[in-house]
N, C-alpha and C. Protein backbone atom coordinates (compact mmCIF):
# COMPACT_ATOMS: atom_id res chain seq x y z
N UNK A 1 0.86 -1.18 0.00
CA UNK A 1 0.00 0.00 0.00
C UNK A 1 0.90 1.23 0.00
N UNK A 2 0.96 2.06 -0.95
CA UNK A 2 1.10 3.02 -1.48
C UNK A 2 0.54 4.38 -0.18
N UNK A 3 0.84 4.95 0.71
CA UNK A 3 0.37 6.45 1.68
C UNK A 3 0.28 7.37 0.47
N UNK A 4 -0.66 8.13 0.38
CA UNK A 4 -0.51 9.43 -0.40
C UNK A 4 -1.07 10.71 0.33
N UNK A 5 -0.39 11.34 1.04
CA UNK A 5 -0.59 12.38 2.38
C UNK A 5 -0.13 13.88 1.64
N UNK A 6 -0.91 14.38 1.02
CA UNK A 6 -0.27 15.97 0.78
C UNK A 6 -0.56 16.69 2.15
N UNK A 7 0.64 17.27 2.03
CA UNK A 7 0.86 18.49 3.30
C UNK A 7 1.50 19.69 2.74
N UNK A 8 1.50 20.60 3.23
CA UNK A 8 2.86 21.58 2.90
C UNK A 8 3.60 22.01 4.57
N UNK A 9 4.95 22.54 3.34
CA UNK A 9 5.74 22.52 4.58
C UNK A 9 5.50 23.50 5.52
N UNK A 10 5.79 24.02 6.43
CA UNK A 10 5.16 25.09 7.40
C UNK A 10 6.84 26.03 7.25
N UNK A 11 7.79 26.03 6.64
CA UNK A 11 8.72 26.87 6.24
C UNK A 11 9.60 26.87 7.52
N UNK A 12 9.68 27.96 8.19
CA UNK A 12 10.48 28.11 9.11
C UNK A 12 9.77 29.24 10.06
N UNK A 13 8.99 28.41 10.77
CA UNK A 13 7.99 29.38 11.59
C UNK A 13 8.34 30.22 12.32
N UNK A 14 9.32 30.08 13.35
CA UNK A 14 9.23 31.34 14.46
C UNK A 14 10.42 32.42 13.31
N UNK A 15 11.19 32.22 12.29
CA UNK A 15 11.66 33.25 11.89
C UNK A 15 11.36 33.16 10.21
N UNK A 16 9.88 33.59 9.61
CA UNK A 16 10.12 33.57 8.36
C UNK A 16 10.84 34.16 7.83
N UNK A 17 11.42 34.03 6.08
CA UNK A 17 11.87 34.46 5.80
C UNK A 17 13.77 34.44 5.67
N UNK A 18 14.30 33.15 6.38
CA UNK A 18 15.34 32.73 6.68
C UNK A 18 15.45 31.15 6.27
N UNK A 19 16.61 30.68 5.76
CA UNK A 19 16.51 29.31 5.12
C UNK A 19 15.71 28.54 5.77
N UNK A 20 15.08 27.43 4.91
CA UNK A 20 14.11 26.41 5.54
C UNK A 20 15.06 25.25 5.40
N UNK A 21 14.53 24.31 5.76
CA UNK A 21 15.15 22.89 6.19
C UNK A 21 15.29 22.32 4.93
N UNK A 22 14.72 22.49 4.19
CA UNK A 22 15.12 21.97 2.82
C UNK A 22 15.84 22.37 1.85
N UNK A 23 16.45 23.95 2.07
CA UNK A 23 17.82 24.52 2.09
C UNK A 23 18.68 23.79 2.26
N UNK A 24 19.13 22.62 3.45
CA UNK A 24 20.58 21.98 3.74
C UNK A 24 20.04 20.97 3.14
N UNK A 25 21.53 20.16 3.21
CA UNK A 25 21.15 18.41 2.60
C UNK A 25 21.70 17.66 4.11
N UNK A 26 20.71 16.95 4.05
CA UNK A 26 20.52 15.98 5.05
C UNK A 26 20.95 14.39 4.66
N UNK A 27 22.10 13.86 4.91
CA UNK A 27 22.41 12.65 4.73
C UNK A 27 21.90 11.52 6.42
N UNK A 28 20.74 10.72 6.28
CA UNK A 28 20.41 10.71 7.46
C UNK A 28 21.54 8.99 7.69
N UNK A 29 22.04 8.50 6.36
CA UNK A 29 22.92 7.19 6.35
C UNK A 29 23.96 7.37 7.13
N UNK A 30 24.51 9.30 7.12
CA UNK A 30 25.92 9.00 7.22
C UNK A 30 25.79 9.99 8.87
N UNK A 31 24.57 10.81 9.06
CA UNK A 31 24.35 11.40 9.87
C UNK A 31 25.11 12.77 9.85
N UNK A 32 24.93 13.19 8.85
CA UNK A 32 25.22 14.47 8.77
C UNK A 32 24.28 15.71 7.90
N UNK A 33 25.04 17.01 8.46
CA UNK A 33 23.90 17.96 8.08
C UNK A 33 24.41 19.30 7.07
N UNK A 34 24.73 19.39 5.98
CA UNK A 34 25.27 20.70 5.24
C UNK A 34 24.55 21.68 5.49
N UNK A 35 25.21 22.86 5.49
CA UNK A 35 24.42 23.74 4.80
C UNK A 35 24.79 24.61 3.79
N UNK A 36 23.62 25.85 3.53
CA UNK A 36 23.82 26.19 2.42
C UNK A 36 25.23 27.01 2.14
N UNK A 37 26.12 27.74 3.66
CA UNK A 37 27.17 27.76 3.17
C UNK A 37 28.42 26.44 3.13
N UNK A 38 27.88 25.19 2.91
CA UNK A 38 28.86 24.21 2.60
C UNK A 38 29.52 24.19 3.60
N UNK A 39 29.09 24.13 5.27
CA UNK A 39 29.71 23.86 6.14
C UNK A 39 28.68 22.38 6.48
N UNK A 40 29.69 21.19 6.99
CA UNK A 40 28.93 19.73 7.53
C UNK A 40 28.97 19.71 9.01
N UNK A 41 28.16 19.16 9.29
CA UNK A 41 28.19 18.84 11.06
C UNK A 41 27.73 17.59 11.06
N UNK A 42 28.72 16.64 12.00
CA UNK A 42 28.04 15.52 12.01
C UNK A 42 27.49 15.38 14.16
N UNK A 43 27.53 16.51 14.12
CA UNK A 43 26.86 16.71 15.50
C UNK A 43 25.23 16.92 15.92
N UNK A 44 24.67 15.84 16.61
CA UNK A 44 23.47 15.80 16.57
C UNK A 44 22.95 14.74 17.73
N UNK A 45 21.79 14.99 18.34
CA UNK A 45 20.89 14.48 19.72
C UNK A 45 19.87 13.53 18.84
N UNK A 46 19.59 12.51 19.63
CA UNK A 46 18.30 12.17 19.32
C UNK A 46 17.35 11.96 20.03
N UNK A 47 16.22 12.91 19.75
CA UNK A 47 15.09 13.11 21.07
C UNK A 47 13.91 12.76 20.46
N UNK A 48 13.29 11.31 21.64
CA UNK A 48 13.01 10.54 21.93
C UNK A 48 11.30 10.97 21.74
N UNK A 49 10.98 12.01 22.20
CA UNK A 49 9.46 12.50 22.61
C UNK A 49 8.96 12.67 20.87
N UNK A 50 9.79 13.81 20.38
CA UNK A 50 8.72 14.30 18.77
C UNK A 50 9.28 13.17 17.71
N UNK A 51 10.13 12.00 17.96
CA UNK A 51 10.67 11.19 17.16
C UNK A 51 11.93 11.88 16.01
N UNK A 52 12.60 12.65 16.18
CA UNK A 52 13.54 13.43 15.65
C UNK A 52 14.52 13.57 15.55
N UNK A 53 15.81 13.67 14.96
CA UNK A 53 17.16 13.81 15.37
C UNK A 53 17.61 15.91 15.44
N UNK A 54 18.23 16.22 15.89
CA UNK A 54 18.34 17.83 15.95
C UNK A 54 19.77 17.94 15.57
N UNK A 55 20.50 18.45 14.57
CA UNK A 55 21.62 18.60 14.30
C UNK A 55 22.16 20.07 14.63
N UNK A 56 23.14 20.33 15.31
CA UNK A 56 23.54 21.74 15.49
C UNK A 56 24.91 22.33 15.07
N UNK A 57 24.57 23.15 14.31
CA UNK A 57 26.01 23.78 13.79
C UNK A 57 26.95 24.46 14.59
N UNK A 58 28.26 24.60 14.33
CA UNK A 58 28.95 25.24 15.39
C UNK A 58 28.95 27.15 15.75
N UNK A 59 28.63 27.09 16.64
CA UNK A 59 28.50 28.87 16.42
C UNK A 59 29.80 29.80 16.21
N UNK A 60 31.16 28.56 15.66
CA UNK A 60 32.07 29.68 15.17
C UNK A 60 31.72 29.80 13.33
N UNK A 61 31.33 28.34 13.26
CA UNK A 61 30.42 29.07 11.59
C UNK A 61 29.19 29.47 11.35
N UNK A 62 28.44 29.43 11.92
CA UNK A 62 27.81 31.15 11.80
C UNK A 62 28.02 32.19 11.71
N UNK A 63 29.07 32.88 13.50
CA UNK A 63 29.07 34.02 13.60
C UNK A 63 30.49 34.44 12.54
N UNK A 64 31.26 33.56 11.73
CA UNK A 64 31.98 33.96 10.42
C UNK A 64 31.29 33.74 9.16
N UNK A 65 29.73 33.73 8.80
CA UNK A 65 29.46 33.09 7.84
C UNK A 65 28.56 34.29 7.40
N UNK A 66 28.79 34.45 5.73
CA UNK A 66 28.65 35.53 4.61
C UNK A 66 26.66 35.21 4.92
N UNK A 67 26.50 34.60 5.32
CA UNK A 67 25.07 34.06 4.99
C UNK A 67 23.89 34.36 6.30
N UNK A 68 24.60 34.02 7.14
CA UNK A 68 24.21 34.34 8.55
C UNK A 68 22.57 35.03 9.18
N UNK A 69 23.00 36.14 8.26
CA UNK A 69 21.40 36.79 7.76
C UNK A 69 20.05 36.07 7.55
N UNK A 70 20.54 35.45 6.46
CA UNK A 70 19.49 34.67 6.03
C UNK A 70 19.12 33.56 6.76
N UNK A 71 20.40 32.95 7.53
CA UNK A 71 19.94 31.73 8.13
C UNK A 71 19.87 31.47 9.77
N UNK A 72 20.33 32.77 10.33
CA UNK A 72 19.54 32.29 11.96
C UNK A 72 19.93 33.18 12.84
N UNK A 73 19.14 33.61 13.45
CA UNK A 73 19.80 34.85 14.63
C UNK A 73 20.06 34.09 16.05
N UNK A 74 20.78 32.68 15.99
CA UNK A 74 20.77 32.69 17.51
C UNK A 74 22.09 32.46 17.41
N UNK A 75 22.88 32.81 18.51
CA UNK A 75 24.07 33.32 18.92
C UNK A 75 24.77 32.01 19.27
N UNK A 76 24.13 30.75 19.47
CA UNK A 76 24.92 29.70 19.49
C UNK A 76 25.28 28.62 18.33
N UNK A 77 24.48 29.23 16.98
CA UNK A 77 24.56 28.55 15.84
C UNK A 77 23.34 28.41 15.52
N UNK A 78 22.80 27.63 14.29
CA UNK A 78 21.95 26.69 13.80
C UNK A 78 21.54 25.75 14.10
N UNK A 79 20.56 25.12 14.07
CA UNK A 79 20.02 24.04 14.74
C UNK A 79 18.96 23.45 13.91
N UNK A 80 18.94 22.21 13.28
CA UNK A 80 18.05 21.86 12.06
C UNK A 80 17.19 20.32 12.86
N UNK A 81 15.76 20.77 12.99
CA UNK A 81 15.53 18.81 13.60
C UNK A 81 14.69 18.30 12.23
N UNK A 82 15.05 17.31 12.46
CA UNK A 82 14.73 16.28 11.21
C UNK A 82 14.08 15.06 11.92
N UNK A 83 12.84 14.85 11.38
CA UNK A 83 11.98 13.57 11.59
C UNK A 83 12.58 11.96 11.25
N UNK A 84 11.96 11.42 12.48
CA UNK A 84 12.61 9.91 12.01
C UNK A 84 12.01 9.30 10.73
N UNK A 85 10.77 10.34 10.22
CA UNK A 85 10.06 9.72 9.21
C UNK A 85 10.35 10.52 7.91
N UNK A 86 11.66 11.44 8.07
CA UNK A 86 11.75 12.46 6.39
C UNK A 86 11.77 11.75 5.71
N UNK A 87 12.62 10.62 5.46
CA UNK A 87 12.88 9.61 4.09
C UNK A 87 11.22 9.33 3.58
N UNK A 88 10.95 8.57 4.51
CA UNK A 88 9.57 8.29 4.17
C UNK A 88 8.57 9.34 3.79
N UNK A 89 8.83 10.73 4.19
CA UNK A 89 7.91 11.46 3.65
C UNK A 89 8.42 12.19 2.24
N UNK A 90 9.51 12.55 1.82
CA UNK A 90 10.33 12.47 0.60
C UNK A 90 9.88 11.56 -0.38
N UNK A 91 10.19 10.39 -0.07
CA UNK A 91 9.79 9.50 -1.16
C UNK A 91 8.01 9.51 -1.26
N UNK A 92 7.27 10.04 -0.32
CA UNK A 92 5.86 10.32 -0.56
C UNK A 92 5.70 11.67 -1.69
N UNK A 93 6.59 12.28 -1.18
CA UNK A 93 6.41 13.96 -2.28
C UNK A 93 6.58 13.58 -3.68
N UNK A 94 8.06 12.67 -3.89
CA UNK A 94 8.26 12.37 -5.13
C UNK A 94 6.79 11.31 -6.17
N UNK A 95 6.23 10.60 -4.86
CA UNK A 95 5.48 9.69 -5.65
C UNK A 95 3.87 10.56 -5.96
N UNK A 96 4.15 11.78 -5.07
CA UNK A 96 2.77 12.76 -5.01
C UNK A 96 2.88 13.32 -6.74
N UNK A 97 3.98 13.27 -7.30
CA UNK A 97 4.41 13.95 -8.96
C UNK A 97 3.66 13.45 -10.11
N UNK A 98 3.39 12.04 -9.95
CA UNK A 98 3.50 10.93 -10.84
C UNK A 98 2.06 11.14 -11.27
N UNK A 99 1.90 10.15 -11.88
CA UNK A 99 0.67 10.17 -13.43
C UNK A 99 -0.13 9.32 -12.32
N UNK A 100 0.37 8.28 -11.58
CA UNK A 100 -0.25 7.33 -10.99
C UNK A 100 -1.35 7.27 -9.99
N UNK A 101 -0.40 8.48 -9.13
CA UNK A 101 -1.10 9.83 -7.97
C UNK A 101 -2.26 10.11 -8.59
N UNK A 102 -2.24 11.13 -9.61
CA UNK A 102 -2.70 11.71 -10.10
C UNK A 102 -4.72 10.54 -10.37
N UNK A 103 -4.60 9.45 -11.03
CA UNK A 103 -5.13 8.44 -11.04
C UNK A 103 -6.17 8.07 -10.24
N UNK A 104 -5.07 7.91 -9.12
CA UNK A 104 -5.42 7.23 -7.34
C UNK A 104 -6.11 8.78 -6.99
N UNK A 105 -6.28 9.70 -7.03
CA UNK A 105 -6.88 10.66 -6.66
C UNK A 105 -8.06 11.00 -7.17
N UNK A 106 -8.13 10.52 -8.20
CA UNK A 106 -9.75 10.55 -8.51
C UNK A 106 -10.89 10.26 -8.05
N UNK A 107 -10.09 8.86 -7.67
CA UNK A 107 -11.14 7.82 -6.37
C UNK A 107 -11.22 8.02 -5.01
N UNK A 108 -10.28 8.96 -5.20
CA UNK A 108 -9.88 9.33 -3.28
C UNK A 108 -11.86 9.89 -3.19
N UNK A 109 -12.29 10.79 -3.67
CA UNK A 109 -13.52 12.06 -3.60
C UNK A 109 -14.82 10.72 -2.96
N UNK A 110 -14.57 9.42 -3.52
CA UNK A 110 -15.54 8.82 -3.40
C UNK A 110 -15.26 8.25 -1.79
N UNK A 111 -14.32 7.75 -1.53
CA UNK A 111 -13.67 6.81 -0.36
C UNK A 111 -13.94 8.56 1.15
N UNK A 112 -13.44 9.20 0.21
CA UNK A 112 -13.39 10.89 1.63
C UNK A 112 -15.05 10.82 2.23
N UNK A 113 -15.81 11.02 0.84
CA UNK A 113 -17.29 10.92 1.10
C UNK A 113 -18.31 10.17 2.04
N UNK A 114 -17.62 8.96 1.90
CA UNK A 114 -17.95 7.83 2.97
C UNK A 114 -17.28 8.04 4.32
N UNK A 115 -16.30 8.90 4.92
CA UNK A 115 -15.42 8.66 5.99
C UNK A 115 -16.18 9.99 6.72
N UNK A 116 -16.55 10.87 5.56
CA UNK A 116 -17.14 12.24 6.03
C UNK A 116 -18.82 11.72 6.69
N UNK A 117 -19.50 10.92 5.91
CA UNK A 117 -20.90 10.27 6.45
C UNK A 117 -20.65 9.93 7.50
N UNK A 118 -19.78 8.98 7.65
CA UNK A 118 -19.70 7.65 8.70
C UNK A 118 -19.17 9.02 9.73
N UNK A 119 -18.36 9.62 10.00
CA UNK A 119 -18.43 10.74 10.74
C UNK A 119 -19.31 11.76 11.33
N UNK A 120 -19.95 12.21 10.42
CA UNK A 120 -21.16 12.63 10.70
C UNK A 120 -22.57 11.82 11.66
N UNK A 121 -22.79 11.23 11.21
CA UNK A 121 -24.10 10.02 11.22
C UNK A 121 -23.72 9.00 11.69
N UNK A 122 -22.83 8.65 11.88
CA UNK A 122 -22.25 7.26 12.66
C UNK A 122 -21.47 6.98 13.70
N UNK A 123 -21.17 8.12 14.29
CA UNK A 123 -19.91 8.32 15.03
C UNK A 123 -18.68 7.70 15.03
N UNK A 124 -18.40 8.01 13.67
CA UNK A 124 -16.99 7.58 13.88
C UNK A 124 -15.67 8.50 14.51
N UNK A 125 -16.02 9.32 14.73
CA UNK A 125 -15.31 10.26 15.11
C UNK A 125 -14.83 10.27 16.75
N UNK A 126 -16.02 9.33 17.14
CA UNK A 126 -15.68 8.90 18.79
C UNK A 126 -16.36 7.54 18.96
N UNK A 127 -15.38 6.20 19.78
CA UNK A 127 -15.91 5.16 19.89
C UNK A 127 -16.24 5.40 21.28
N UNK A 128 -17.32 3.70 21.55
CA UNK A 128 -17.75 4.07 22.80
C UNK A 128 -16.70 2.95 23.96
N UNK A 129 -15.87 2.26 23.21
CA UNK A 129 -14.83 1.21 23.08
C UNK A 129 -13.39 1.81 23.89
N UNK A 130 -13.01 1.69 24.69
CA UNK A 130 -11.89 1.58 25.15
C UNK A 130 -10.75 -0.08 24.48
N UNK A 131 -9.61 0.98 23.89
CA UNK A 131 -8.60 -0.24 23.74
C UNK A 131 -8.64 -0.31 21.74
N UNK A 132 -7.43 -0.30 21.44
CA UNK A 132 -7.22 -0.34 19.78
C UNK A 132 -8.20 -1.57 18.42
N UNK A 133 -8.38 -2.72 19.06
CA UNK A 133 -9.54 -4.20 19.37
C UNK A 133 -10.49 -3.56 18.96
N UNK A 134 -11.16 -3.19 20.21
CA UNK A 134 -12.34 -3.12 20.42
C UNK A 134 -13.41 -2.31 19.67
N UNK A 135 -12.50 -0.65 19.57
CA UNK A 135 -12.78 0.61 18.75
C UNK A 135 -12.43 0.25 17.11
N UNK A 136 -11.39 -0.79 16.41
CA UNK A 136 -11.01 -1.17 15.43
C UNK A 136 -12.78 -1.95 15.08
N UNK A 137 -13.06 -2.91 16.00
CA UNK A 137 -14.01 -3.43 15.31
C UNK A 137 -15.00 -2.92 15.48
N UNK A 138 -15.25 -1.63 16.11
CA UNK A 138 -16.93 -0.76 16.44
C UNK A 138 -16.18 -0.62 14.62
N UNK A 139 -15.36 -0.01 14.58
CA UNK A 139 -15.32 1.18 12.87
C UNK A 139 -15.49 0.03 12.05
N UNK A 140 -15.27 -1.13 11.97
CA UNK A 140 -15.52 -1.71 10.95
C UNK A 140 -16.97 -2.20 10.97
N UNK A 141 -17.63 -2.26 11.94
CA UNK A 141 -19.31 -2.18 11.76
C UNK A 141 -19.44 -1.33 11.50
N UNK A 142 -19.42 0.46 11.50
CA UNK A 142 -19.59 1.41 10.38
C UNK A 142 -19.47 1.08 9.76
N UNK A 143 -18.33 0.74 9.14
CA UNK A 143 -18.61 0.73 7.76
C UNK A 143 -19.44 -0.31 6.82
N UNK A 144 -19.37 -1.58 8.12
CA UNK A 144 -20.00 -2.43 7.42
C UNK A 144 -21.65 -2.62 6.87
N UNK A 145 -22.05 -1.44 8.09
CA UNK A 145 -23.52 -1.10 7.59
C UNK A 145 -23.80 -0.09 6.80
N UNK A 146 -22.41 0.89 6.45
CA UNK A 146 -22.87 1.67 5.56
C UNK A 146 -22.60 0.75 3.78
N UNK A 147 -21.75 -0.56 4.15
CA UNK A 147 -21.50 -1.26 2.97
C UNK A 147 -23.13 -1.92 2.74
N UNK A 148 -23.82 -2.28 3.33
CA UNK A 148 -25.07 -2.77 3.02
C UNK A 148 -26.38 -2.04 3.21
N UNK A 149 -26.35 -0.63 3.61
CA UNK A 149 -26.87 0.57 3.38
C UNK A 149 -26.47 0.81 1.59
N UNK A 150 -25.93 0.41 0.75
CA UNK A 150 -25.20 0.85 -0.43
C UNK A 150 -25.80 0.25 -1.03
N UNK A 151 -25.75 -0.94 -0.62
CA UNK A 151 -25.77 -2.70 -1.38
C UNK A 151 -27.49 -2.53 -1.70
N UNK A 152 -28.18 -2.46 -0.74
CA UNK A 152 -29.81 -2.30 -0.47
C UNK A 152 -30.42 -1.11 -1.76
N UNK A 153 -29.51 0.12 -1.48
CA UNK A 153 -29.73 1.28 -2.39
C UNK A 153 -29.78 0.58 -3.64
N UNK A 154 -28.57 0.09 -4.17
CA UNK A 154 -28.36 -0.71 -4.87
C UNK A 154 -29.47 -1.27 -5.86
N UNK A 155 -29.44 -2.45 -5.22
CA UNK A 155 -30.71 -3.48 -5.81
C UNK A 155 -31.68 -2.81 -6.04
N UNK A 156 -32.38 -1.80 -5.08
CA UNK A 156 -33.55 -1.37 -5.17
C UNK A 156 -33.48 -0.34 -6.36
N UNK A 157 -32.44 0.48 -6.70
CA UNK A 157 -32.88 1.08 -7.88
C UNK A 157 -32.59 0.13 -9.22
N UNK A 158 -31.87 -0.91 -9.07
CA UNK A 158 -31.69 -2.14 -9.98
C UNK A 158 -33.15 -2.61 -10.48
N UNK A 159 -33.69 -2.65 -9.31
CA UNK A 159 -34.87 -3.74 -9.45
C UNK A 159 -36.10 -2.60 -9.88
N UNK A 160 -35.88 -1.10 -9.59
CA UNK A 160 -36.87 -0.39 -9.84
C UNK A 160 -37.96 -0.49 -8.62
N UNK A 161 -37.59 -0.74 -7.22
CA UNK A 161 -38.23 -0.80 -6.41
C UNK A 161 -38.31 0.78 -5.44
N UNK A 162 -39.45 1.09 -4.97
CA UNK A 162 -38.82 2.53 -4.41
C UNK A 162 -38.19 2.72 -3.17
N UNK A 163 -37.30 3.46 -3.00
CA UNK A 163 -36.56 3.83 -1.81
C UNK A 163 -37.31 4.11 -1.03
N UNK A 164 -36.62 4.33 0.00
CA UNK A 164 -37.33 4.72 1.42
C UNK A 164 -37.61 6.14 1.44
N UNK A 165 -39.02 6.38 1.59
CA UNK A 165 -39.58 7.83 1.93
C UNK A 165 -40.19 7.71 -0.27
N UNK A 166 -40.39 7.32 -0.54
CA UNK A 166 -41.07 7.55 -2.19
C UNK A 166 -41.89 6.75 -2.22
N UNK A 167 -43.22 7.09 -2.95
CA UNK A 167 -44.02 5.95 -3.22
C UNK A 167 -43.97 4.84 -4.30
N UNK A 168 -44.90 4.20 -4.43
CA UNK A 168 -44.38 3.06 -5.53
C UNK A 168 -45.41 3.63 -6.67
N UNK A 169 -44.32 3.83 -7.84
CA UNK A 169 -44.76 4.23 -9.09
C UNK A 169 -45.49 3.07 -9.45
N UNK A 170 -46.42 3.01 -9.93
CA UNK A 170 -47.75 2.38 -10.88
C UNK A 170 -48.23 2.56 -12.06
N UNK A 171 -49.06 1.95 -12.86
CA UNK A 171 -50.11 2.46 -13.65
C UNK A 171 -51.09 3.60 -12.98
N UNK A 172 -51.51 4.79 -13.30
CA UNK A 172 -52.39 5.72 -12.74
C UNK A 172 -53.45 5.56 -13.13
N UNK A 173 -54.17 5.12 -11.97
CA UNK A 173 -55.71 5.25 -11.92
C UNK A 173 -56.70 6.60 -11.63
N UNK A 174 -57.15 6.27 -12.51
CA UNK A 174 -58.59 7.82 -13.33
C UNK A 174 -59.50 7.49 -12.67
């Protein structure tokens, strides 16, 4: 199974306007971090809570660096955190390009439609289930009655029978 998650990036929030993270190159094999003035650091934490590694540059290349401006006003250097999941979301952007995407998104409008009902009208949005089990199989009875809520619709306009709330078309009697 193929994830197809568009997001955009949120840039560089507390200082717009100053390189974003996708400015440096990130080698996460070799554990190191460039940046855009072609300085590497292979200095970096890995914290445990947002799932991330944080790489920090040295603050004698900054406070000598032609670029500085653009890329960070704090006085102890740069500091870039990177998700344990970038690779994986990279190779999602690249596959977001493709003809294939493009395809698979057509059908997405129909599959959203159903998640938006079952939300609405079904509560899926809150189980009454304590535990991953339990709430897994309340949602799959959503759906499973909205699969034979479908199925019913179905037949009945197949068969030319009337739906619920219409009367039954006839010959008209004079």
């Amino acid at each position: 199974i193929q994830p197809a998650i568009e997001f955009k990036s949120m840039g560089n929030p507390r200082n717009p306007g100053l390189f974003e993270r996708n400015d440096f190159i990130i080698d996460l094999t070799a554990m190191t971090a460039t940046c855009p003035a072609n300085n590497t650091t292979n200095s970096y934490i890995s914290i445990a809570n947002p799932d991330c590694y944080k790489f920090q540059f040295l603050s004698e290349w900054c406070s000598s660096c032609i670029l500085r401006s653009n890329c960070t006003t704090n006085k102890t250097g740069r500091t870039i955190q990177i998700s344990h999941y970038s690779e994986m979301l990279e190779h999602d952007n690249i596959f977001l390009q493709t003809n294939e995407y493009k395809e698979i998104r057509k059908c997405r409008w129909g599959l959203e439609g159903d998640f938006g009902w079952a939300k609405k009208y079904h509560q899926l949005n809150k189980t009454r289930y304590l535990g991953l089990k339990k709430s897994g199989f309340y949602n799959r009875m959503i759906f499973l009655v909205l699969n034979v809520k479908r199925l019913l619709k179905h037949t009945r306009s197949r068969n030319n029978l009337p739906l619920e709330g219409e009367r039954a078309r006839g010959p008209s009697i004079s």
